[in-house]
Protein backbone atom coordinates (compact mmCIF):
# COMPACT_ATOMS: atom_id res chain seq x y z
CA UNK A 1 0.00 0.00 0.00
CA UNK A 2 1.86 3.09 -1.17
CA UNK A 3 1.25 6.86 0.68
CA UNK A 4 -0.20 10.03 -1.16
CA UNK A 5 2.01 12.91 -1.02
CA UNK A 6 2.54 15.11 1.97
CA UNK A 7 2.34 18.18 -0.44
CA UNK A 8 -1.80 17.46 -0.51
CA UNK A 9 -1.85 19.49 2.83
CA UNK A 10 -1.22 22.80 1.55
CA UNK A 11 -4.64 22.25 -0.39
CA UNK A 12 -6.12 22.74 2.61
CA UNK A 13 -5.80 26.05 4.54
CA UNK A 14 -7.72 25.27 8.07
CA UNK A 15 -4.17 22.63 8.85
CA UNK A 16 -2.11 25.95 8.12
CA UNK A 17 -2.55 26.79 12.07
CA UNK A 18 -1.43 25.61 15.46
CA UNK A 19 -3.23 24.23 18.38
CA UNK A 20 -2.01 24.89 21.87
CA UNK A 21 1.35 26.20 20.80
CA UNK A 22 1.79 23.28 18.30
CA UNK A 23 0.80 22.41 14.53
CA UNK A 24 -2.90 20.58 14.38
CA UNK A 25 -2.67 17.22 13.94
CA UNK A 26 -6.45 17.10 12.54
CA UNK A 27 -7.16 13.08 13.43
CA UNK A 28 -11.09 13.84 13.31
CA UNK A 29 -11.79 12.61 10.34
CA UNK A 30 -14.34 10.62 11.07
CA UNK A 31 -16.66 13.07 11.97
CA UNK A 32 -16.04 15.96 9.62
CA UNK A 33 -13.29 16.39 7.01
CA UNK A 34 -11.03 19.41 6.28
CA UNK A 35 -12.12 21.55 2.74
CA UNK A 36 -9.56 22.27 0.13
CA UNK A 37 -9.43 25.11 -1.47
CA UNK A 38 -11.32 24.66 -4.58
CA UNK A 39 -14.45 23.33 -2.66
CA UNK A 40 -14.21 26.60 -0.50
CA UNK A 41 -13.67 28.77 -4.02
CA UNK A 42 -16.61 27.34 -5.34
CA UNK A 43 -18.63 28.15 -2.35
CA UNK A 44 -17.71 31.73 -2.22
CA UNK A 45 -17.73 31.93 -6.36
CA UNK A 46 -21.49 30.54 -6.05
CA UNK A 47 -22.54 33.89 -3.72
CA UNK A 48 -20.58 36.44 -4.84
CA UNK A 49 -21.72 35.80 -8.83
CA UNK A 50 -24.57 33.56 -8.93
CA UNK A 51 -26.70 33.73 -6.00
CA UNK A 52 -30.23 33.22 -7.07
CA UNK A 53 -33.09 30.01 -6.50
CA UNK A 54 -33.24 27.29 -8.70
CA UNK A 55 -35.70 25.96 -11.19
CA UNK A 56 -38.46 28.94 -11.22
CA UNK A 57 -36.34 31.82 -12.54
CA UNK A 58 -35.82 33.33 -16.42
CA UNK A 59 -33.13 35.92 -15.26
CA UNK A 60 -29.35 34.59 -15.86
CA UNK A 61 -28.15 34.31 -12.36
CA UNK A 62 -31.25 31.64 -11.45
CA UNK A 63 -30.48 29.75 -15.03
CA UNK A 64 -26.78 30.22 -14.17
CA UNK A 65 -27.75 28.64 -10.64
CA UNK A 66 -29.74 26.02 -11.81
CA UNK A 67 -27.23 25.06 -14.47
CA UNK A 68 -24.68 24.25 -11.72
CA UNK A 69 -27.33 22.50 -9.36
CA UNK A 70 -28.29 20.09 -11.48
CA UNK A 71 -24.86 19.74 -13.12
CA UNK A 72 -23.81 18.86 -9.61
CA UNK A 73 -26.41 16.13 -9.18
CA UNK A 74 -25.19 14.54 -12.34
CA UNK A 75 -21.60 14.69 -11.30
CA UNK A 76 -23.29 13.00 -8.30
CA UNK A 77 -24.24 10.51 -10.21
CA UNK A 78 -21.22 9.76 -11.84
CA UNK A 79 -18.94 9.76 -8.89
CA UNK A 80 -20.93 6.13 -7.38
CA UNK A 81 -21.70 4.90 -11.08
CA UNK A 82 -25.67 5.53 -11.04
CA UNK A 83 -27.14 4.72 -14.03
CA UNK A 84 -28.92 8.21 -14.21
CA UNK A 85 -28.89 11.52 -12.63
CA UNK A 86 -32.58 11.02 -11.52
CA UNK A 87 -31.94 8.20 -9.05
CA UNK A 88 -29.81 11.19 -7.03
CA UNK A 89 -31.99 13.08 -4.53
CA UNK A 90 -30.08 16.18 -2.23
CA UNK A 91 -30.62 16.53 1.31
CA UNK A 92 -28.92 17.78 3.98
CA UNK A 93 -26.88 14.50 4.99
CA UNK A 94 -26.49 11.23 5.55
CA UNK A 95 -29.11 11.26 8.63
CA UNK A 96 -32.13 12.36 6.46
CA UNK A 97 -31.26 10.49 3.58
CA UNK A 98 -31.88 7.18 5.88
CA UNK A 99 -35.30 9.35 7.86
CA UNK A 100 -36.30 10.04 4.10
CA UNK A 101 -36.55 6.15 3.24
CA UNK A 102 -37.35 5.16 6.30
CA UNK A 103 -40.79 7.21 6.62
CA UNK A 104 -41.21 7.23 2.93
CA UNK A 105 -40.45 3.60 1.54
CA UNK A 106 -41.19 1.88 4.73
CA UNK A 107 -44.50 3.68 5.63
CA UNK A 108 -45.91 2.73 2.20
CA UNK A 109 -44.44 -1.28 2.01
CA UNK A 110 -44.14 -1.95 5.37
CA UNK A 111 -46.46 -4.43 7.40
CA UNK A 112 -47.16 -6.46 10.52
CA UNK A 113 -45.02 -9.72 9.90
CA UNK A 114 -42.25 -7.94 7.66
CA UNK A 115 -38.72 -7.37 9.03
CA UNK A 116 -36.32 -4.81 9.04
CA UNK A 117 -32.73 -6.34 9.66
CA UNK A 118 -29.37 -4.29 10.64
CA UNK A 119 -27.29 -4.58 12.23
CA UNK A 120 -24.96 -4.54 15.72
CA UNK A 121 -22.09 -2.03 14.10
CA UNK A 122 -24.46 0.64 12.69
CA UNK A 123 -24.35 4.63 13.64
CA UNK A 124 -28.12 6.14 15.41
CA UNK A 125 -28.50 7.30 11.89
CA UNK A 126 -29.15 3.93 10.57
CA UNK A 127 -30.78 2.41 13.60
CA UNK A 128 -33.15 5.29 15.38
CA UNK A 129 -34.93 5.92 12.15
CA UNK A 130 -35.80 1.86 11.64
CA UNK A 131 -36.47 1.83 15.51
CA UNK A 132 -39.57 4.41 14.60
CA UNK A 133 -40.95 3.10 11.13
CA UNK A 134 -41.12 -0.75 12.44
CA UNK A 135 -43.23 0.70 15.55
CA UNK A 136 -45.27 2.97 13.72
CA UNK A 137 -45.79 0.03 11.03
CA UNK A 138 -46.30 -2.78 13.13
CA UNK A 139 -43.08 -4.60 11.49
CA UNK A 140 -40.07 -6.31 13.36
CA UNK A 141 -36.84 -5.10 13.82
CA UNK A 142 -33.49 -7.82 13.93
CA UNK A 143 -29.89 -7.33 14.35
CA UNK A 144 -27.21 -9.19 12.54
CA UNK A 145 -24.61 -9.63 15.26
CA UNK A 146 -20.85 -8.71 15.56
CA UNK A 147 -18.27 -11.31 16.11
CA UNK A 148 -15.58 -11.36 18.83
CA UNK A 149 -14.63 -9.67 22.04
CA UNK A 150 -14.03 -6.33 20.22
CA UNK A 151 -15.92 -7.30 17.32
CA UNK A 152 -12.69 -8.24 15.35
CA UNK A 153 -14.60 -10.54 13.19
CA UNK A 154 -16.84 -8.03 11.82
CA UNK A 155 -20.22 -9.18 10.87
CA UNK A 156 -21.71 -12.70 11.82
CA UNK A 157 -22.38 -14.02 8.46
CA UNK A 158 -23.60 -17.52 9.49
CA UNK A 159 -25.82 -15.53 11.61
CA UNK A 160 -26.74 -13.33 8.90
CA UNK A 161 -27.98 -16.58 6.67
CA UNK A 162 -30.31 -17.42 9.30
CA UNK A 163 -31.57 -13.91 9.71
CA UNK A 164 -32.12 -13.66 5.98
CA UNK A 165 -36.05 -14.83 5.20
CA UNK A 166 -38.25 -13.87 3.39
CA UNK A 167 -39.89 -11.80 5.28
CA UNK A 168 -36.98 -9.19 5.33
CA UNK A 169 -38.14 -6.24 3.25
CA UNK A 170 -35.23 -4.83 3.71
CA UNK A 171 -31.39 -4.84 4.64
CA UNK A 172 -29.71 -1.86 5.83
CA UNK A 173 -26.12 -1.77 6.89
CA UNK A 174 -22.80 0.31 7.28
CA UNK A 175 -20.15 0.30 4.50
CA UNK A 176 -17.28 1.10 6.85
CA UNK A 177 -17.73 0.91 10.44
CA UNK A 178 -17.22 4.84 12.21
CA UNK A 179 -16.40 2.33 15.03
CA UNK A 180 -14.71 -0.50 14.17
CA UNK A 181 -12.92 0.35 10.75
CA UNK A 182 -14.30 -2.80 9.67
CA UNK A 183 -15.13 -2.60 5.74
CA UNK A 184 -17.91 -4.63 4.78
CA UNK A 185 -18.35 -6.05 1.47
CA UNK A 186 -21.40 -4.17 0.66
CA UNK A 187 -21.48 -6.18 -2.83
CA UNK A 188 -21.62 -9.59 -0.99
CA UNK A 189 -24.35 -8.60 1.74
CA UNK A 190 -26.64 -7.11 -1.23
CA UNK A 191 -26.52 -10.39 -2.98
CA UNK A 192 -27.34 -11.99 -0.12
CA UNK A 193 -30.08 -9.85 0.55
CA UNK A 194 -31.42 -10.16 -3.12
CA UNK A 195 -31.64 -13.85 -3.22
CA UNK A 196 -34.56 -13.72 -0.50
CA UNK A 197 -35.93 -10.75 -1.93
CA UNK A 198 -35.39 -8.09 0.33
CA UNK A 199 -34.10 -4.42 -0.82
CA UNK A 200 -30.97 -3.16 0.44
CA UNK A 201 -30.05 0.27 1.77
CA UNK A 202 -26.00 1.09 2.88
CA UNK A 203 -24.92 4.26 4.97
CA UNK A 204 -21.73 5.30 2.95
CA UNK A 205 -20.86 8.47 5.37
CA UNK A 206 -18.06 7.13 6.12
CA UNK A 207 -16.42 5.18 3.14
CA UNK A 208 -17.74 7.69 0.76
CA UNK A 209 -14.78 10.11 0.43
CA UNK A 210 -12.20 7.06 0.98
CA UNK A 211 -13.42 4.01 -1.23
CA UNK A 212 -14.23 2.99 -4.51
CA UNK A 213 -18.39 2.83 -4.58
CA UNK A 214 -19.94 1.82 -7.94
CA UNK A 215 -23.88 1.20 -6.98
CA UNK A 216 -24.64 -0.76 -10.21
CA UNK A 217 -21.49 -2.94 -9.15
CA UNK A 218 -22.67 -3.27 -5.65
CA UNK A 219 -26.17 -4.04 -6.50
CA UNK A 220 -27.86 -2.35 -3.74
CA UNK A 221 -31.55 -0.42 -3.63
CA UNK A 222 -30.33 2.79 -1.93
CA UNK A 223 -27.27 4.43 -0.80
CA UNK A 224 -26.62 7.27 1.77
CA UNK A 225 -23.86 10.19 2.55
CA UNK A 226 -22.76 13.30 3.55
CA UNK A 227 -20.72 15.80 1.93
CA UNK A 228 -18.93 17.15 5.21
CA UNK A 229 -17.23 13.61 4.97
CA UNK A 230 -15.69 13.59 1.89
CA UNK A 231 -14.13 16.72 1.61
CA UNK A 232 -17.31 18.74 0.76
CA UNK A 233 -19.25 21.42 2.97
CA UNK A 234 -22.30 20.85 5.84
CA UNK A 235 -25.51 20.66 5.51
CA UNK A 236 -25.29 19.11 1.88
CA UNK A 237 -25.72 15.04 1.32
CA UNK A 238 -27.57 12.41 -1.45
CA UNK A 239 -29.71 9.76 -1.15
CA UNK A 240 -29.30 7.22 -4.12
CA UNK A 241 -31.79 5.12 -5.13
CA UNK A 242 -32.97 3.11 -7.90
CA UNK A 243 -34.94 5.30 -10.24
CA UNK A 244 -38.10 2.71 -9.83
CA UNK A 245 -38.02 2.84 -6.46
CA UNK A 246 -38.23 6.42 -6.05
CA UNK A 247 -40.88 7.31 -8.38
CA UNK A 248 -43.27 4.60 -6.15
CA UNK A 249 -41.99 6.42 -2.93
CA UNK A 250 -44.39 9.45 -1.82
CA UNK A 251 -42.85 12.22 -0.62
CA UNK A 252 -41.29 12.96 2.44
CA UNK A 253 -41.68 16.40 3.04
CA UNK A 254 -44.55 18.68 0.88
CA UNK A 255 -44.43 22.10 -0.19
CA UNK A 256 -42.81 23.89 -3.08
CA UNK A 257 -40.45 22.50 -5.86
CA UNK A 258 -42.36 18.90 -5.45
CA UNK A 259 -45.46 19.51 -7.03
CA UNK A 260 -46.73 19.60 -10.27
CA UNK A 261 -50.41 20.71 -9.77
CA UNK A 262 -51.95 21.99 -6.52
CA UNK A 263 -55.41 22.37 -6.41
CA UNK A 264 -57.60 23.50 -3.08
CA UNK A 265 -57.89 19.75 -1.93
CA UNK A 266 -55.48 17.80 -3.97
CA UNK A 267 -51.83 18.03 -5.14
CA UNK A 268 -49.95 15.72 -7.57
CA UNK A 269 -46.05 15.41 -7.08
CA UNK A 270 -43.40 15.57 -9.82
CA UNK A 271 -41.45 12.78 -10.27
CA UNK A 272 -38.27 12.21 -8.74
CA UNK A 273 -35.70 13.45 -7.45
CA UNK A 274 -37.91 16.63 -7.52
CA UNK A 275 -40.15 15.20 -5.20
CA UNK A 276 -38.31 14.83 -2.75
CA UNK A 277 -37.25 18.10 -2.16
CA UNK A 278 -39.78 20.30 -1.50
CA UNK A 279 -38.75 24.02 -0.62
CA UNK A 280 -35.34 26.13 -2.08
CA UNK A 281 -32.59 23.29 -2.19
CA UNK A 282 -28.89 23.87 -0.88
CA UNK A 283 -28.13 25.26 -3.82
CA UNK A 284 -24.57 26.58 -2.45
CA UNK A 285 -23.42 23.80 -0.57
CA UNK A 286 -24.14 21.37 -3.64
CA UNK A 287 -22.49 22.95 -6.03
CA UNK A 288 -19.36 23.06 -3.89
CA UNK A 289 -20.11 19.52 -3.06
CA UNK A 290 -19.30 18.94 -6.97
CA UNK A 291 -15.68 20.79 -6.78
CA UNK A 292 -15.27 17.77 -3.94
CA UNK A 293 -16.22 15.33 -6.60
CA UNK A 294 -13.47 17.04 -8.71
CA UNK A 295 -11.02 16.98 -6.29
CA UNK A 296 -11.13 13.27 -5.40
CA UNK A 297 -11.31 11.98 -8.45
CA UNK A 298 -8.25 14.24 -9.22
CA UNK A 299 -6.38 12.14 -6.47
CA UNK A 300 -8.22 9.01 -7.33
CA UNK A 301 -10.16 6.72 -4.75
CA UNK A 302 -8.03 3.71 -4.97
CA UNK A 303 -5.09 5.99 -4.11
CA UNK A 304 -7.01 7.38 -1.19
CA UNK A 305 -8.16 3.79 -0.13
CA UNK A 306 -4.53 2.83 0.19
CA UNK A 307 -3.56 5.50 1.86
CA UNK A 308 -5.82 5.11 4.22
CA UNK A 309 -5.86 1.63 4.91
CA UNK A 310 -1.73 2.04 4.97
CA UNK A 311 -2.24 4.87 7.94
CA UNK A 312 -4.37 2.84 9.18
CA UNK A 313 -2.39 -0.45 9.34
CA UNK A 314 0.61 1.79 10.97
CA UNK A 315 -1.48 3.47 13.84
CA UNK A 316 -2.89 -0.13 14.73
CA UNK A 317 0.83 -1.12 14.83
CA UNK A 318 2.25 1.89 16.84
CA UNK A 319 -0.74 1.82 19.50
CA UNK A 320 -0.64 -1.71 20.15
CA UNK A 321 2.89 -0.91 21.80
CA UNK A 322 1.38 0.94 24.30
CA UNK A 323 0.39 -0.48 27.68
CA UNK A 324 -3.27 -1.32 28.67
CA UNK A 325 -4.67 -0.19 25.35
CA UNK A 326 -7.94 -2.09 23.38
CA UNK A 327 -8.22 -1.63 20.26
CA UNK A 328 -11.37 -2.17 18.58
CA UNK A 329 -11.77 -4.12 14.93
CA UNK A 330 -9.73 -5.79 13.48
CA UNK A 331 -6.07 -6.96 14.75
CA UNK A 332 -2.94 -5.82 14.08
CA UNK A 333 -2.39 -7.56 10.45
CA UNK A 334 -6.08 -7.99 9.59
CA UNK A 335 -7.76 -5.28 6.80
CA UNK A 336 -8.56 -2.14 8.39
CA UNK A 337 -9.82 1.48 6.88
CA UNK A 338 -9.04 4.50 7.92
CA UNK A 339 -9.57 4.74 11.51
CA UNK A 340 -8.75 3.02 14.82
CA UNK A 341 -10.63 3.48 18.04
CA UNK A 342 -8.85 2.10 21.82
CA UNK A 343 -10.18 2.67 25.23
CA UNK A 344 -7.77 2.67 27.70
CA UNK A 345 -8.22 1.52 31.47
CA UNK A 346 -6.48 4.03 33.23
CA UNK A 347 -8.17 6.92 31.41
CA UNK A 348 -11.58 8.06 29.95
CA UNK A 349 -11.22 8.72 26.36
CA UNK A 350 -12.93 12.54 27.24
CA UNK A 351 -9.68 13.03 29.46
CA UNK A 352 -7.67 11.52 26.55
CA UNK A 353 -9.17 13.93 23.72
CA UNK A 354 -8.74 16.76 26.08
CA UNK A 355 -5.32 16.33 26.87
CA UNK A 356 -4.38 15.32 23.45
CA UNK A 357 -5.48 18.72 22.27
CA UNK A 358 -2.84 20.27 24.27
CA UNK A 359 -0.83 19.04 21.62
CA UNK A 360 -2.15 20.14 18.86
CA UNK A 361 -4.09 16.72 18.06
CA UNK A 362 -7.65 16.49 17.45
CA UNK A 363 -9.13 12.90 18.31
CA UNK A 364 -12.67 12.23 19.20
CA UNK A 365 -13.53 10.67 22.33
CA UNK A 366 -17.11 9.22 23.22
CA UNK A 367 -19.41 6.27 22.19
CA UNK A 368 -19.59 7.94 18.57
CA UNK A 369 -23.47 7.08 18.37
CA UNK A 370 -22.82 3.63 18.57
CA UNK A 371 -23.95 3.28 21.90
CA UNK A 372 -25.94 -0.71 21.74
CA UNK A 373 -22.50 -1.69 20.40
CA UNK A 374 -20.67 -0.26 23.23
CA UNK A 375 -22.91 -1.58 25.62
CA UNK A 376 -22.26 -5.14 24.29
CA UNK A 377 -18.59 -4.65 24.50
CA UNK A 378 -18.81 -3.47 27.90
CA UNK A 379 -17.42 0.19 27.09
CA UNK A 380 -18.62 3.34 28.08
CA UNK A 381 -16.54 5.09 25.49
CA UNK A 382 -13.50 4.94 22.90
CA UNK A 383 -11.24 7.19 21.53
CA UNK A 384 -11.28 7.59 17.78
CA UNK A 385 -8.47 8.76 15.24
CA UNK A 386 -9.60 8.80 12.34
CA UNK A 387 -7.41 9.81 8.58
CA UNK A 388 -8.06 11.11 5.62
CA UNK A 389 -5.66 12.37 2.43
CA UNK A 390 -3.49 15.22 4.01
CA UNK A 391 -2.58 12.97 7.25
CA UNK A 392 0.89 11.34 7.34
CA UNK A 393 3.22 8.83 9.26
CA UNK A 394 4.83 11.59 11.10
CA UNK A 395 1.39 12.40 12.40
CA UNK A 396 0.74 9.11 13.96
CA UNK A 397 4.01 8.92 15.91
CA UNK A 398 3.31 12.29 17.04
CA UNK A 399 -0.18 10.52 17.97
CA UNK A 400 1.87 7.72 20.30
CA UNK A 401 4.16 9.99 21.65
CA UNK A 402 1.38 12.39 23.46
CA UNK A 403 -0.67 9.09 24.41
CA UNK A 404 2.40 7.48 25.76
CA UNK A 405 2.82 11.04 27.72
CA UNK A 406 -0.76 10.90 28.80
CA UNK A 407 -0.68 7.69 30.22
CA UNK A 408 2.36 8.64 32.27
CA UNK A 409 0.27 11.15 33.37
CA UNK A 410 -2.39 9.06 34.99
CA UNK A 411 -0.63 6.04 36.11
């Protein structure tokens, strides 16, 4: 696995600064990524020359606007491999792409008897939203267990072949773990889910911006991200889904932009993705979200997968050196993306994040809304580093050399 060059950082002007007296070490990855310039450029280029609404306007800045909104959804489109620019709906993020199939998809085909299967790795995004549909429905919702003390083993598959009957309407699971760096093979778990004819949904926040994702490839229903995560801005995600599927959905939210007709006591809806976004879009943060797609691809995404997965494979190394740690995922040796979460006796990972920042490092410490998971592996918290492009190996021994300090600290 080969590294991308350190010279990527200076695309990036919020690592230009230091932390506590000391250059940031931005290991926070997980959560939110840093922009690059051109993403930023395009944001600002957006308001200070073509501000207007989309769709409704004759004047040139709305056409100009609408040009580059719906030129963004098709570079959308292209960047996972859909098989048209209409199977790409825009909302704010990951979070109400899943709420969005949930209440739509599942309050129209969902019954008393059906199942809803997920499983024991997945964020609150992809678990609170199937919690409410199945009890407002009447269906069942099942977990496909992790395997191992710190679920090292990833998924349960023989598990998962019991799990998977027919009456599972659908399957919805994590690409890449925010916990456990574990990287499922989304292709694999969609066939599976096919053969007993039950629709698939995957929550791509985090393996969006750091893996390869063709759709048509993978084979699955729907598909869900956020911007923030790959290099884009907030407040700006997609919601893939098969173009069939999402001109039987009914809409999520009403209002203006989704309709074709109102009349005093009926409305009809256009077809999608219009209909499912009713009201001005995020015009702004979407067209910046297609100078991400830009940039990426200008690195390519099996260049940032092996960068990752080499940072990765080092700070599993490095960290495992250190006394009382637990790492969570996979082993030292075994496949692991870009991140790598411990827990460490003698400290709680707030007090680890907090001290860490006093050297310029930014981790994240807390049960990263995986809190069932953390239950089951008796944990009240972890703390997360997490990598992305512009991180190197110098960064990670600066990494072991303020948690070695740290746990000096509280022995």
């Amino acid at each position: 696995m080969s590294l991308l060059s350190p010279a990527l950082r200076f695309d990036f002007p919020a690592l230009d600064q230091h932390v506590g007296g000391k250059p940031l070490v931005y290991l926070d990855n997980g959560a939110t990524t840093q922009k690059p310039r051109s993403v930023i450029d395009a944001l600002a280029r957006f308001y200070e020359r073509n501000n207007s609404n989309v769709h409704r306007g004759l004047h040139a800045l709305s056409m100009r606007a609408t040009d580059g909104f719906e030129a963004a959804r098709a570079r959308a489109a292209k960047f996972i491999n859909a098989a048209d620019s209409a199977e790409i709906v825009f909302t704010r993020g990951t979070t109400e792409s899943v709420n969005l199939v949930a209440q739509s998809w599942g309050s129209a085909n969902l019954r008393p008897g059906d199942i809803v299967l997920i499983t024991e790795m997945e964020h609150h995004s992809n678990l609170v939203p199937w919690q409410q549909i199945t009890r407002q429905t009447g269906a069942t919702l099942k977990y496909v267990p992790v395997a191992g003390a710190d679920a090292e083993h990833g998924l349960d598959l023989d598990a998962l072949e019991k799990l998977l009957t027919p009456q599972v309407k659908l399957f919805a699971f994590t690409h890449l773990s925010n916990t456990l760096g574990i990287l499922n093979d989304a292709a694999r778990l969609c066939a599976k889910a096919r053969a007993v004819g039950a629709l698939t949904l995957i929550d791509a926040a985090q393996s969006i911006g750091h893996e390869p994702i063709d759709v048509q490839a993978i084979g699955c229903d729907f598909l869900a991200y956020s911007g923030h995560k790959m290099a884009g801005p907030t407040g700006i995600g997609v919601l893939y889904g098969k173009r069939a599927l999402l001109d039987d959905m009914p809409p999520y939210q009403t209002g203006g932009g989704m309709i074709s007709t109102v009349d005093w006591f009926e409305s009809k809806w256009k077809p999608a993705p219009e209909r499912f976004e009713a009201g001005t879009p995020n015009v702004a943060d979407a067209i910046a979200l297609h100078a991400a797609f830009d940039y990426l691809d200008g690195i390519g995404r099996p260049a940032i997968s092996d960068h990752d997965h080499a940072l990765a494979a080092q700070a599993c190394t490095a960290l495992s050196e250190l006394p009382g740690i637990r790492i969570l995922g996979p082993k030292t040796g075994k496949p692991r993306a870009g991140l790598v979460s411990f827990a460490f006796a003698a400290a709680h990972a707030h007090d680890i994040v907090t001290f860490a920042d006093q050297d310029g490092i930014a981790l994240r410490g807390g049960h990263h809304c995986n809190q069932p998971l953390m239950k089951k592996l008796g944990l009240p918290s972890t703390t997360r580093a997490s990598f992305y492009v512009y991180n190197t190996p110098e960064e990670i021994a600066v990494l072991a050399a303020s948690l070695r300090k740290i746990l000096k600290f509280f022995a």
